[in-house]
C-alpha atoms as a PDB file:
ATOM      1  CA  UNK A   1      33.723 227.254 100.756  1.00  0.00           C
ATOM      2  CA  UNK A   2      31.460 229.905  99.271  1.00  0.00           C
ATOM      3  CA  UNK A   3      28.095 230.409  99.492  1.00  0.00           C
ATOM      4  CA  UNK A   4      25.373 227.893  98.078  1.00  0.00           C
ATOM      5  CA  UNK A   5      22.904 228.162  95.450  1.00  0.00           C
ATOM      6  CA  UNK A   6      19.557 226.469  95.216  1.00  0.00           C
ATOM      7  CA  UNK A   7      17.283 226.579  92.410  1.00  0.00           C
ATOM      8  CA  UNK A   8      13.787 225.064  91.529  1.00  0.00           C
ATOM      9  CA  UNK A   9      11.617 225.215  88.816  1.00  0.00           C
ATOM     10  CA  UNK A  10       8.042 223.793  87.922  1.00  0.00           C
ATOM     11  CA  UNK A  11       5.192 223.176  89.253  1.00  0.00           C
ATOM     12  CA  UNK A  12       3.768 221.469  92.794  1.00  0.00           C
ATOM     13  CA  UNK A  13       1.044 220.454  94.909  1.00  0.00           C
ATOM     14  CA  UNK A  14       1.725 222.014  98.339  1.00  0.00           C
ATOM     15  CA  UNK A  15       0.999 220.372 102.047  1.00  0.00           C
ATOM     16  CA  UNK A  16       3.989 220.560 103.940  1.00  0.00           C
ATOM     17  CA  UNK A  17       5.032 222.116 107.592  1.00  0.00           C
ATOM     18  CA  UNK A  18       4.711 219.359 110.146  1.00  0.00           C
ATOM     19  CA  UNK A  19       7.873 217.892 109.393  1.00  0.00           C
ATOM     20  CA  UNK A  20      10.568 220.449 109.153  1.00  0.00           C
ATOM     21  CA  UNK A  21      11.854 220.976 112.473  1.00  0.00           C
ATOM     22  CA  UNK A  22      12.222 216.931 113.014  1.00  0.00           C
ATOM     23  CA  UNK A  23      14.486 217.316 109.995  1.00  0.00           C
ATOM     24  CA  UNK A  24      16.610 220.263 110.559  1.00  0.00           C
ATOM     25  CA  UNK A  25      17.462 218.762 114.084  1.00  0.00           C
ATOM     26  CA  UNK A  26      18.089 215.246 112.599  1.00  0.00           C
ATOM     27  CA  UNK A  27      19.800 215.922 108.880  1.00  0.00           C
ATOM     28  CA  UNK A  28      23.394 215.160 109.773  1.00  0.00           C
ATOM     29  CA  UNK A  29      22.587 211.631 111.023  1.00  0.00           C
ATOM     30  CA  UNK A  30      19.725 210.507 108.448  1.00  0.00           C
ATOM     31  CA  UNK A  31      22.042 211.530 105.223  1.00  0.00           C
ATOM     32  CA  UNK A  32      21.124 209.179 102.218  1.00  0.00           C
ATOM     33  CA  UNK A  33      23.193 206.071 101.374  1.00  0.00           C
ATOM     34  CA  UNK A  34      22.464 206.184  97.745  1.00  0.00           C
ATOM     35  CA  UNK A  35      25.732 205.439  95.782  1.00  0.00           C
ATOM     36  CA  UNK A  36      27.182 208.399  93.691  1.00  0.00           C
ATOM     37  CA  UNK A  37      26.270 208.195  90.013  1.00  0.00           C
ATOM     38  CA  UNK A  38      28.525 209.994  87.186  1.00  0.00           C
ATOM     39  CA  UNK A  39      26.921 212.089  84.099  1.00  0.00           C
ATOM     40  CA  UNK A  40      29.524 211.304  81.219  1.00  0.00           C
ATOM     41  CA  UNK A  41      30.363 213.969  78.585  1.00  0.00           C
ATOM     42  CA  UNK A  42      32.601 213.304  75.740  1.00  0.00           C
ATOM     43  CA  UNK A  43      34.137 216.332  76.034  1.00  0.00           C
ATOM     44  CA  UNK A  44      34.844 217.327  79.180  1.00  0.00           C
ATOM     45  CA  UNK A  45      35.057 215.705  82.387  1.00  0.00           C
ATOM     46  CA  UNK A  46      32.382 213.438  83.936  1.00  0.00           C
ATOM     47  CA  UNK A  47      30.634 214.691  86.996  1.00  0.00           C
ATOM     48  CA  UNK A  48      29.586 212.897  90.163  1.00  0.00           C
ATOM     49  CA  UNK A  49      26.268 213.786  91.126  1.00  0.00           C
ATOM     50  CA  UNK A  50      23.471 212.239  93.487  1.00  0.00           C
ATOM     51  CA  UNK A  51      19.765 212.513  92.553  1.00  0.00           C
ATOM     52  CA  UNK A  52      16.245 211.806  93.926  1.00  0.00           C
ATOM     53  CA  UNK A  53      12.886 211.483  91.195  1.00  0.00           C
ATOM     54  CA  UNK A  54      10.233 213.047  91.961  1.00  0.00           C
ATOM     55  CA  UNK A  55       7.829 215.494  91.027  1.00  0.00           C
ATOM     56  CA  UNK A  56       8.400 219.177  90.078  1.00  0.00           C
ATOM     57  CA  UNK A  57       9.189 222.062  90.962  1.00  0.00           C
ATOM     58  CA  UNK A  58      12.589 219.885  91.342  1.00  0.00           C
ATOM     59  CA  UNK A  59      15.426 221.483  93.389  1.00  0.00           C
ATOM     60  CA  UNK A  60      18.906 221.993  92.376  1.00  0.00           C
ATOM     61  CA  UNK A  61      21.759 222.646  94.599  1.00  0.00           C
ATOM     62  CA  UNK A  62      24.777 224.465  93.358  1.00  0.00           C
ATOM     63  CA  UNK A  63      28.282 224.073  95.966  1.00  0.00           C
ATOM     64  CA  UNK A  64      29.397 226.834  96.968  1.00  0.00           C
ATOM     65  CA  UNK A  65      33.646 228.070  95.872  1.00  0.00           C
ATOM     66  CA  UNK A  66      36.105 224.793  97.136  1.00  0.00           C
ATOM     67  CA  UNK A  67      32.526 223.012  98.483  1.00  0.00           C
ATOM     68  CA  UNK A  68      31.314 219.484  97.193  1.00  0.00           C
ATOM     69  CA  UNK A  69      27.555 218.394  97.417  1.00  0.00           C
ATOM     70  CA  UNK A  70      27.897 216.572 100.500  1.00  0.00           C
ATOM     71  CA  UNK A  71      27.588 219.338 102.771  1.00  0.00           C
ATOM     72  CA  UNK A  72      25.567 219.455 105.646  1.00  0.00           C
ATOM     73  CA  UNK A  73      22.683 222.103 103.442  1.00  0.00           C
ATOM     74  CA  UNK A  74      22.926 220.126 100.506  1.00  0.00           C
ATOM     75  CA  UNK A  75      22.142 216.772 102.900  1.00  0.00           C
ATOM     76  CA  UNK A  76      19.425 218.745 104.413  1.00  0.00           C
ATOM     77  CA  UNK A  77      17.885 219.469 101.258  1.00  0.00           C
ATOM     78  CA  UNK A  78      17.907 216.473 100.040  1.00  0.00           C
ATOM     79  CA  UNK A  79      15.872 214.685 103.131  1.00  0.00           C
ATOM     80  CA  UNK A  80      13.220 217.586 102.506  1.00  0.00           C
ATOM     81  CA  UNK A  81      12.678 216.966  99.014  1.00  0.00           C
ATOM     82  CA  UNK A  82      12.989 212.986  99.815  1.00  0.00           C
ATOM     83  CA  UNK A  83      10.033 213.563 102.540  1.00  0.00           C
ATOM     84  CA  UNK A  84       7.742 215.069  99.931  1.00  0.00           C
ATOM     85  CA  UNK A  85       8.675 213.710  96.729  1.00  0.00           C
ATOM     86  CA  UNK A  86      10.087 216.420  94.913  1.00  0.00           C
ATOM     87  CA  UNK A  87      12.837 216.001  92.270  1.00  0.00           C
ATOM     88  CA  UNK A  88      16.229 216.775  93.683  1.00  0.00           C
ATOM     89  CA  UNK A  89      19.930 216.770  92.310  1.00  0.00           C
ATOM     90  CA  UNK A  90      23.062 217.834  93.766  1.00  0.00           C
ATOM     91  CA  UNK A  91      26.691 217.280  92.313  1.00  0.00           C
ATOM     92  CA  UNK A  92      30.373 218.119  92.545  1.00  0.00           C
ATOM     93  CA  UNK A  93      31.773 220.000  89.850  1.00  0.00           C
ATOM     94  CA  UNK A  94      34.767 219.826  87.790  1.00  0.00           C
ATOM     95  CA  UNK A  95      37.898 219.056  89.958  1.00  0.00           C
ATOM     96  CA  UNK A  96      36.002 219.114  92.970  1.00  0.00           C
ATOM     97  CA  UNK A  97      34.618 216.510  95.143  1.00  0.00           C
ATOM     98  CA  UNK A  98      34.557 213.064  93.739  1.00  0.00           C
ATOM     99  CA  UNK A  99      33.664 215.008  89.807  1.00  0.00           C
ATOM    100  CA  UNK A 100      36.452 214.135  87.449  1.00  0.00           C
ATOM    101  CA  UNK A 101      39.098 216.905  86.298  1.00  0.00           C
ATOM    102  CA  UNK A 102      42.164 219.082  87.705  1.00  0.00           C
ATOM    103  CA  UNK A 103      40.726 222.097  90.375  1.00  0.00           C
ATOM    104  CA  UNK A 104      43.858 224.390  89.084  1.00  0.00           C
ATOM    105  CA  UNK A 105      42.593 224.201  85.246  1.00  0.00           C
ATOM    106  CA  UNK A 106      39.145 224.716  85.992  1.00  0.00           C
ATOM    107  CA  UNK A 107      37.804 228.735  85.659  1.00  0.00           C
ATOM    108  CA  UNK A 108      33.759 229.803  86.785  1.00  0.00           C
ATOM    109  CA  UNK A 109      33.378 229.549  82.699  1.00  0.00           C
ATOM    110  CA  UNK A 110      33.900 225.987  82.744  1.00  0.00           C
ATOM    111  CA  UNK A 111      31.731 225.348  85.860  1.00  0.00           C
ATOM    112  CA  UNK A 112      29.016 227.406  84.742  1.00  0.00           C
ATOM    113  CA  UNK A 113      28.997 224.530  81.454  1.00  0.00           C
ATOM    114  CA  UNK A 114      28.933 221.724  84.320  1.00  0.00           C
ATOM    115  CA  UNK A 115      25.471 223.178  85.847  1.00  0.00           C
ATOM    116  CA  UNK A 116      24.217 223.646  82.381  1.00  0.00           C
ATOM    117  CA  UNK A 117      25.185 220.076  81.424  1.00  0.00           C
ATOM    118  CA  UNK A 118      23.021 218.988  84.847  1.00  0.00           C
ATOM    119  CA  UNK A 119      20.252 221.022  83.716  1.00  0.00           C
ATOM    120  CA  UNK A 120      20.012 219.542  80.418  1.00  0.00           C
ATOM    121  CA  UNK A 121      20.718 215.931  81.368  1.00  0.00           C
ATOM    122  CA  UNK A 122      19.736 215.138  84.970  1.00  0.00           C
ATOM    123  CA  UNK A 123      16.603 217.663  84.914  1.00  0.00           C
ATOM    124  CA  UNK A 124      13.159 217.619  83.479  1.00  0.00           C
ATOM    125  CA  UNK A 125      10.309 220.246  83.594  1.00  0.00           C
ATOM    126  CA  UNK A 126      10.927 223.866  83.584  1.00  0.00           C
ATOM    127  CA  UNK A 127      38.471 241.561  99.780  1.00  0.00           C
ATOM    128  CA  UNK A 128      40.987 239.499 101.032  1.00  0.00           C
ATOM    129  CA  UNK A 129      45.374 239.718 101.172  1.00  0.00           C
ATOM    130  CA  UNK A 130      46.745 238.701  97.778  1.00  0.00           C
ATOM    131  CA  UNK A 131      50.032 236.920  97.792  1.00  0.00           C
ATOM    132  CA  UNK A 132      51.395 236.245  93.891  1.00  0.00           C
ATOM    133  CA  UNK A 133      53.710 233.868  93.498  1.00  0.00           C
ATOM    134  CA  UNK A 134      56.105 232.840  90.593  1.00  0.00           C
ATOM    135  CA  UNK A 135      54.300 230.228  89.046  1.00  0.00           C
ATOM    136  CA  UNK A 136      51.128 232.303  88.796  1.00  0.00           C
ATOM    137  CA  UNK A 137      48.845 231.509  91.740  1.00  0.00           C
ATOM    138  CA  UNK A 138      47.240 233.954  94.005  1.00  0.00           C
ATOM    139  CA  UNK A 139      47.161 232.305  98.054  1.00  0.00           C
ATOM    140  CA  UNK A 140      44.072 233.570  99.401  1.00  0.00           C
ATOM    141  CA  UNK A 141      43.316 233.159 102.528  1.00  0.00           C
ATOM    142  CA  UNK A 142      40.755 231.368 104.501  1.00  0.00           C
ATOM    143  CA  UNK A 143      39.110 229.969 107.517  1.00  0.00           C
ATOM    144  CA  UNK A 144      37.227 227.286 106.069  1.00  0.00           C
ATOM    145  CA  UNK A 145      39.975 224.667 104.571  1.00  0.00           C
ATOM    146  CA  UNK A 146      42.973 223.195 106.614  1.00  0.00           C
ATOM    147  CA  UNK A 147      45.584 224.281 104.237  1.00  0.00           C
ATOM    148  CA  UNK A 148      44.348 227.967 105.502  1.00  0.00           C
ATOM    149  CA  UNK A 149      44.633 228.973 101.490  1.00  0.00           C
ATOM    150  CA  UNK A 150      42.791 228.675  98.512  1.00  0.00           C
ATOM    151  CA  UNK A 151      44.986 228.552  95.068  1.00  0.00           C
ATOM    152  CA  UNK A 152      43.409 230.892  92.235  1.00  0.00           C
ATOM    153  CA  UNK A 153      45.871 230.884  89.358  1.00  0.00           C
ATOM    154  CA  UNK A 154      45.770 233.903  86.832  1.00  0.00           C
ATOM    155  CA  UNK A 155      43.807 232.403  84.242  1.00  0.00           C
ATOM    156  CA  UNK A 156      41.402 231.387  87.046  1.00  0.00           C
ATOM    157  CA  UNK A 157      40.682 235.150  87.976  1.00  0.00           C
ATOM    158  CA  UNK A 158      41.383 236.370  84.761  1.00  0.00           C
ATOM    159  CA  UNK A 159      38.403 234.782  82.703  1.00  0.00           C
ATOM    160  CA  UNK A 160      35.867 235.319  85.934  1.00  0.00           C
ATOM    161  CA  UNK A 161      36.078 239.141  85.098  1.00  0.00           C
ATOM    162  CA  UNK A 162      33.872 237.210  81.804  1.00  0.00           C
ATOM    163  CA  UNK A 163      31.200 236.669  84.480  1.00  0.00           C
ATOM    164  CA  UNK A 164      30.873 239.925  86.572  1.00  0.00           C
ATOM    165  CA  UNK A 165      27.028 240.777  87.191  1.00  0.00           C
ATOM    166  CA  UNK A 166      27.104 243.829  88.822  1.00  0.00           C
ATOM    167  CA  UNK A 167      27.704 245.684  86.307  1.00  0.00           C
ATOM    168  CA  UNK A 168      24.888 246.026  84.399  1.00  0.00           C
ATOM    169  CA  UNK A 169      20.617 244.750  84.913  1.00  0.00           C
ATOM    170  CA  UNK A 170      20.541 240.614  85.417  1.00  0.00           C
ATOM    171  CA  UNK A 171      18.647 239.291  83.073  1.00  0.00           C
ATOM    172  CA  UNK A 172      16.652 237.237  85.608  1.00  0.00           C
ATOM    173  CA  UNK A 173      13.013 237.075  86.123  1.00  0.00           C
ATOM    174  CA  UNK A 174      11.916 234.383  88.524  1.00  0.00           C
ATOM    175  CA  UNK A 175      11.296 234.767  92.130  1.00  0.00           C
ATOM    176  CA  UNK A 176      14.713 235.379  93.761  1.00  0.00           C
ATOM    177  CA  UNK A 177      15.429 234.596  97.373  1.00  0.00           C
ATOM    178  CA  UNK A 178      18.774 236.123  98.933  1.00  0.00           C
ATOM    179  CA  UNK A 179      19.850 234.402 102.360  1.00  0.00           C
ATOM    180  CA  UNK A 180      22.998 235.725 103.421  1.00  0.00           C
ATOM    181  CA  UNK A 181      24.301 236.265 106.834  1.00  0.00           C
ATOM    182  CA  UNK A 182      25.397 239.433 108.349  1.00  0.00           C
ATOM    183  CA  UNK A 183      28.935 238.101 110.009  1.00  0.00           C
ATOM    184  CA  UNK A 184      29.982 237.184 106.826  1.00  0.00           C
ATOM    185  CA  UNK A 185      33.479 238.509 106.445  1.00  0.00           C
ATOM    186  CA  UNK A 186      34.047 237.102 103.029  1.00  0.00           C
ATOM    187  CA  UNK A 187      30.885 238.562 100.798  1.00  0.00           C
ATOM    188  CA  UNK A 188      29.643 241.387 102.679  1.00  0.00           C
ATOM    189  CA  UNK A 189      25.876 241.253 103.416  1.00  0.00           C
ATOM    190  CA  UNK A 190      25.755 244.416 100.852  1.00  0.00           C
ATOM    191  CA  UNK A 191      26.328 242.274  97.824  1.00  0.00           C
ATOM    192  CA  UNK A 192      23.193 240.744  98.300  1.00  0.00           C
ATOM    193  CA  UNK A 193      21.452 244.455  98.528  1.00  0.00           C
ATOM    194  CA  UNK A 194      23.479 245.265  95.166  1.00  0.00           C
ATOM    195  CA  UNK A 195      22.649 241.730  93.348  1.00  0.00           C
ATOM    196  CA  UNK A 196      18.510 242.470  94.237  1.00  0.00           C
ATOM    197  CA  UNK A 197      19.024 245.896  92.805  1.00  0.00           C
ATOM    198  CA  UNK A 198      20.034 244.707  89.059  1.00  0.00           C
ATOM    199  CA  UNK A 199      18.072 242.006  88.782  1.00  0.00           C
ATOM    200  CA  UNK A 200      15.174 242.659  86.526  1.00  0.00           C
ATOM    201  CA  UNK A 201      12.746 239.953  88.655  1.00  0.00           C
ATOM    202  CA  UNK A 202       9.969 242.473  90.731  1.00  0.00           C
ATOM    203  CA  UNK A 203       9.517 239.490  92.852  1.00  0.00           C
ATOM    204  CA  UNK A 204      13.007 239.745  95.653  1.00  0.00           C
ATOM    205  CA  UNK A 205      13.357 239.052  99.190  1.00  0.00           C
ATOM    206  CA  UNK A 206      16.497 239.487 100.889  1.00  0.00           C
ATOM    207  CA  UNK A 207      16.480 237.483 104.265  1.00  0.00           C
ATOM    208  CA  UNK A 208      19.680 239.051 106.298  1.00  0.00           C
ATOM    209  CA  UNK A 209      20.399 236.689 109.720  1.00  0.00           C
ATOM    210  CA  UNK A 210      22.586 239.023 112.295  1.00  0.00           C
ATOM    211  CA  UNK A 211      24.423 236.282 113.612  1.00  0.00           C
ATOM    212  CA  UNK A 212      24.720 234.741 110.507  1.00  0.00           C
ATOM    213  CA  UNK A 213      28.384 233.481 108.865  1.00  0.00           C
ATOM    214  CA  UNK A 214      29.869 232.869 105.741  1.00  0.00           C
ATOM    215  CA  UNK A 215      29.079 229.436 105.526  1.00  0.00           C
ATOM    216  CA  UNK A 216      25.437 229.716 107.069  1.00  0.00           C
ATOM    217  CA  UNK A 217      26.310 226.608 108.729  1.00  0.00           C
ATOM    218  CA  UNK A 218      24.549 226.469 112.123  1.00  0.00           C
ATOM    219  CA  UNK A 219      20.757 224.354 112.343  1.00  0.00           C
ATOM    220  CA  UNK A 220      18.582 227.390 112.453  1.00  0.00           C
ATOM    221  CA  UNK A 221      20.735 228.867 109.314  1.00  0.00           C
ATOM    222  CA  UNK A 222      19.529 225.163 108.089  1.00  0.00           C
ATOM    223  CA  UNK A 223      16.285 225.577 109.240  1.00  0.00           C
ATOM    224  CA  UNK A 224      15.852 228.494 107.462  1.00  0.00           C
ATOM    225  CA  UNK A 225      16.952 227.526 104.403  1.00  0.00           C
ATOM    226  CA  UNK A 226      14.579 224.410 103.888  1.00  0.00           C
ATOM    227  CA  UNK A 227      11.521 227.228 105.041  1.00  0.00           C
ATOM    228  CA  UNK A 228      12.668 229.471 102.288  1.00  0.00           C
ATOM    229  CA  UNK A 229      12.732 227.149  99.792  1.00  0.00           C
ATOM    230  CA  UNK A 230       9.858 225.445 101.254  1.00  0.00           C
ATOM    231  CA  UNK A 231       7.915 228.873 100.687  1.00  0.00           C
ATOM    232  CA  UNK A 232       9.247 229.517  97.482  1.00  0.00           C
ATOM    233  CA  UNK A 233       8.064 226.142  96.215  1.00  0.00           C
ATOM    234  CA  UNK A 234       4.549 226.730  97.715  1.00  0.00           C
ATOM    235  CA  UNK A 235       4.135 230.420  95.604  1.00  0.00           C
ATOM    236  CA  UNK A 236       5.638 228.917  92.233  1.00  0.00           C
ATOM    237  CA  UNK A 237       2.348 226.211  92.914  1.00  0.00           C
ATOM    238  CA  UNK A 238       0.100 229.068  93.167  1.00  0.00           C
ATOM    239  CA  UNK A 239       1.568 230.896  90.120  1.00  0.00           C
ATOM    240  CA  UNK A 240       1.082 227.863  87.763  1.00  0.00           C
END
């Protein structure tokens, strides 16, 4: 899978540490057993999606490339926003997870429309070996599925080059946080210096972890993602 994505927006009353470390040692055994719910769009596919009310700043957590929103972060998350009462969604997106659709049709324009459609609906508030074969797929390979390959077809990479960011300034002002580990042998750890360089926000921490992986899987790679996003919920408090 690739990496993760959280955002929040809105506004909070803070009071928070005690609990943390209980749940970062204890999130894979006290996951939720709320049923999945599906947002239904006439014209495109429905999505599956799990979500907490609460008050805002909600959080939303974006799956990372060939991920679902049952991983062990998105879990994680989930209990931390449960333990204060903050807003929280997470979902699968088209052809992915239990989400309705076909994985080989779907390109990042059509997922980008899936988090926009959770926005809208379920929110409130504010280099790798190529391998081409006939039929048009590139095999690229992996450690982090069994088939040890992820299928890309053409179209698949073709409209992505539609979504390049490096490029020029992103148009992004909010506080940015950039967790990315320094083992990571699919995005180097340099992307994340690149991505804070264009975007236009003054307000961008990049939080590097030496031993980190791709996936950021391990507890304290947990652990620190609940304090970052525990911080970053604290200073958009202040700022309102």
């Amino acid at each position: 899978g690739g990496a993760d994505a959280v955002a929040t927006g809105g506004a909070l009353v803070p009071g928070r540490r005690g609990w943390l470390v209980g749940l970062c040692v204890s999130y894979l055994v006290c996951r939720l057993k709320s049923s999945v719910s599906f947002l239904t769009r006439p014209d495109r596919p429905n999505l599956a999606y799990h979500k907490l009310k609460g008050k805002n700043p909600g959080v939303v957590f974006l799956p990372g490339l060939n991920s679902n929103m049952n991983g062990h972060k998105a879990i994680a998350l989930e209990e931390f926003c449960k333990s204060l009462g903050h807003a929280y969604v997470r979902f699968d997106y088209t052809g992915c997870g239990s989400s309705d659709g076909i994985l080989k049709e779907c390109t990042i324009g059509k997922w980008r429309k899936d988090v926009l459609s959770v926005l809208d609906e379920l929110t409130e508030g504010p280099q790798v070996k190529k391998e081409v074969e006939e039929k048009g797929e590139w095999k690229l390979p992996t450690k982090h599925n069994k088939e040890g390959f992820y299928c890309l077809t053409y179209d698949f990479i073709k409209e992505a080059e539609n979504h390049r960011l490096l490029a020029s300034p992103i148009p992004i002002t909010c506080p940015v946080r950039l967790i990315h580990g320094m083992k990571d042998e699919d995005v180097p750890w340099h992307i994340s210096m690149q991505v804070a360089d264009r975007v236009l926000s003054k307000d961008v921490d990049i939080i590097l972890r030496k031993a980190g992986q791709h996936r950021m899987k391990e507890k304290d790679d947990t652990k620190l993602l609940v304090y970052t996003v525990d911080d970053l919920i604290d200073k958009l408090s202040h700022s309102v």
